[in-house]
Protein backbone atom coordinates (compact mmCIF):
# COMPACT_ATOMS: atom_id res chain seq x y z
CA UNK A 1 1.91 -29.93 2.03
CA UNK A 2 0.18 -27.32 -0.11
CA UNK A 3 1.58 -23.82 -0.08
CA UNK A 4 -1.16 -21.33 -1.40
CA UNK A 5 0.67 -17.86 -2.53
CA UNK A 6 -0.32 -15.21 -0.67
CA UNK A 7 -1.66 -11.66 -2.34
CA UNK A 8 0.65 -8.63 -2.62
CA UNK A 9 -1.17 -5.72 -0.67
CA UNK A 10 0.18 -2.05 -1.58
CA UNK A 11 -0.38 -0.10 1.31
CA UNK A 12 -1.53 3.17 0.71
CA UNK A 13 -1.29 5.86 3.43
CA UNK A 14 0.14 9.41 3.86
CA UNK A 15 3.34 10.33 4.17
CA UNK A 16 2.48 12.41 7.19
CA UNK A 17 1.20 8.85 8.84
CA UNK A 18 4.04 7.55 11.51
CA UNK A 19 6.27 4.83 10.76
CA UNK A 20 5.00 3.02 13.75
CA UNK A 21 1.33 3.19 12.82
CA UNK A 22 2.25 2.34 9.18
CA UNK A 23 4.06 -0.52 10.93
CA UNK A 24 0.50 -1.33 12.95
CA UNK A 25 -1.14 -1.36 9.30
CA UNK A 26 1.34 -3.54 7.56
CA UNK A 27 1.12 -5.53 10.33
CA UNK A 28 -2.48 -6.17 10.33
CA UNK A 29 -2.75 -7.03 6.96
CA UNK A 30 -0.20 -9.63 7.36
CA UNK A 31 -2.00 -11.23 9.91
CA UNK A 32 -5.13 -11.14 7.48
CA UNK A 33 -2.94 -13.46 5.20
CA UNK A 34 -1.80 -11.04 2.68
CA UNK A 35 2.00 -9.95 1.71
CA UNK A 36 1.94 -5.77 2.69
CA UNK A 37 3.88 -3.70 0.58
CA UNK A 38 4.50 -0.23 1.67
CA UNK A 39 6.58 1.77 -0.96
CA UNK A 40 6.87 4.65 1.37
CA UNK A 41 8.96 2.93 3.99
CA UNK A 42 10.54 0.94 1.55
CA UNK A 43 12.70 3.59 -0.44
CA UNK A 44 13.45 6.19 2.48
CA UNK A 45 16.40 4.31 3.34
CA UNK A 46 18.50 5.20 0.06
CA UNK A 47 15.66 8.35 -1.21
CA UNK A 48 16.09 12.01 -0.37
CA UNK A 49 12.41 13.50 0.04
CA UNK A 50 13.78 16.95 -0.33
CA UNK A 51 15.44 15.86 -4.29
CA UNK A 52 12.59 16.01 -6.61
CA UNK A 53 14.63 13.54 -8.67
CA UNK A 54 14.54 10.97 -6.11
CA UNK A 55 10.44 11.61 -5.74
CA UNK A 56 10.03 11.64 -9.47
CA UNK A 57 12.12 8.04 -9.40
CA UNK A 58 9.90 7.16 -6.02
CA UNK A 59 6.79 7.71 -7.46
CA UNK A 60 7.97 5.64 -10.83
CA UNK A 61 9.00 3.00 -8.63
CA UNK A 62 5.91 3.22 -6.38
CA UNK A 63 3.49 2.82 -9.58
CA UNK A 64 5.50 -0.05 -10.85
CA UNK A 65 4.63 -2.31 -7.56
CA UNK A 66 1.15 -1.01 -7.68
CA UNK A 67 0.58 -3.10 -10.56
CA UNK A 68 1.87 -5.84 -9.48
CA UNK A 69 -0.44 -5.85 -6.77
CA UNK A 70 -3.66 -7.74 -6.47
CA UNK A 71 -5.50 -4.52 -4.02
CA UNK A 72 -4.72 -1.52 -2.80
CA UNK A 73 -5.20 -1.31 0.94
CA UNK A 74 -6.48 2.89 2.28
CA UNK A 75 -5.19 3.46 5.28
CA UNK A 76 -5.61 6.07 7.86
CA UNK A 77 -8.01 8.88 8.09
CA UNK A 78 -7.04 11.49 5.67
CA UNK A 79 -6.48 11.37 1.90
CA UNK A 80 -3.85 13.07 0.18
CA UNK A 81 -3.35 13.74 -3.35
CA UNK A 82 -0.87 10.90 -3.88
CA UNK A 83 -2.84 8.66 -2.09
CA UNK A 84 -5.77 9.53 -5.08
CA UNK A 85 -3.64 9.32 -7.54
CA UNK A 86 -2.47 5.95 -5.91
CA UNK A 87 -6.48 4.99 -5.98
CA UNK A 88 -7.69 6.42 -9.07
CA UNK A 89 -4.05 4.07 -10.97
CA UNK A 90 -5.52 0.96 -9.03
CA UNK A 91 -8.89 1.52 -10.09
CA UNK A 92 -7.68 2.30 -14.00
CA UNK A 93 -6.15 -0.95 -13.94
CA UNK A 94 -9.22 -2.97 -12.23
CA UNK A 95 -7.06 -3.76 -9.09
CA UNK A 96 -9.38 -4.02 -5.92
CA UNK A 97 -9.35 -0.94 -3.76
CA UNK A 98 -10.66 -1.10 -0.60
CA UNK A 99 -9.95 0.23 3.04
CA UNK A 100 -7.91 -1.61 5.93
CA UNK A 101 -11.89 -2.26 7.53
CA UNK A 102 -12.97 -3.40 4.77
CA UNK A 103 -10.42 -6.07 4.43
CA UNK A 104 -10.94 -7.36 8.15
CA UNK A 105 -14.78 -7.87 7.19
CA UNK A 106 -13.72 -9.67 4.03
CA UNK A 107 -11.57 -12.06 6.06
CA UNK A 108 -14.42 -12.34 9.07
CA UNK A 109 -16.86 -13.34 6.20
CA UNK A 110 -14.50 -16.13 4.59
């Protein structure tokens, strides 16, 4: 049996996006075949929001995964400023950035 690893996806979305539809995008992605990696839901258990030393240490954190990523996955409808910071990293480091759409067409064309 051959066991093809799948790519890390960093899920980029606002913070004002709800956990359940962040859940609906993580999901999707997964069943495109890719690993989704959500920074955003993965430190609020044990980071304050309100301590700008635990955002400073969040966003640190955040950029850290970023580049271990293989794309950057835009979803929802608005763009914040994090979110272009997230973008403008990805595309600094030549790390495919493209929006949850456009990842369903690349899997329908496969």
């Amino acid at each position: 049996m051959v066991v093809l690893e799948q790519a890390l996806a960093y899920v980029c979305c606002s913070a004002e996006e709800g956990k359940t539809k962040v859940q609906r995008y993580c999901r999707k992605i997964y069943e495109l075949g890719y690993v989704p990696i959500c920074p955003q839901y993965s430190f609020s258990p044990f980071l304050d929001d309100g301590d700008a030393e635990d955002m400073q240490a969040m966003r640190r954190m955040s950029h850290q995964i970023l580049r271990r990523c293989r794309m950057v996955v835009v979803c929802g409808k608005e763009t914040t400023g994090t979110m272009n910071t997230e973008i403008s990293m990805a595309d600094r480091l030549h790390i495919i950035c493209t929006t949850l759409d456009g990842l369903s067409k690349i899997k329908e064309n496969e």
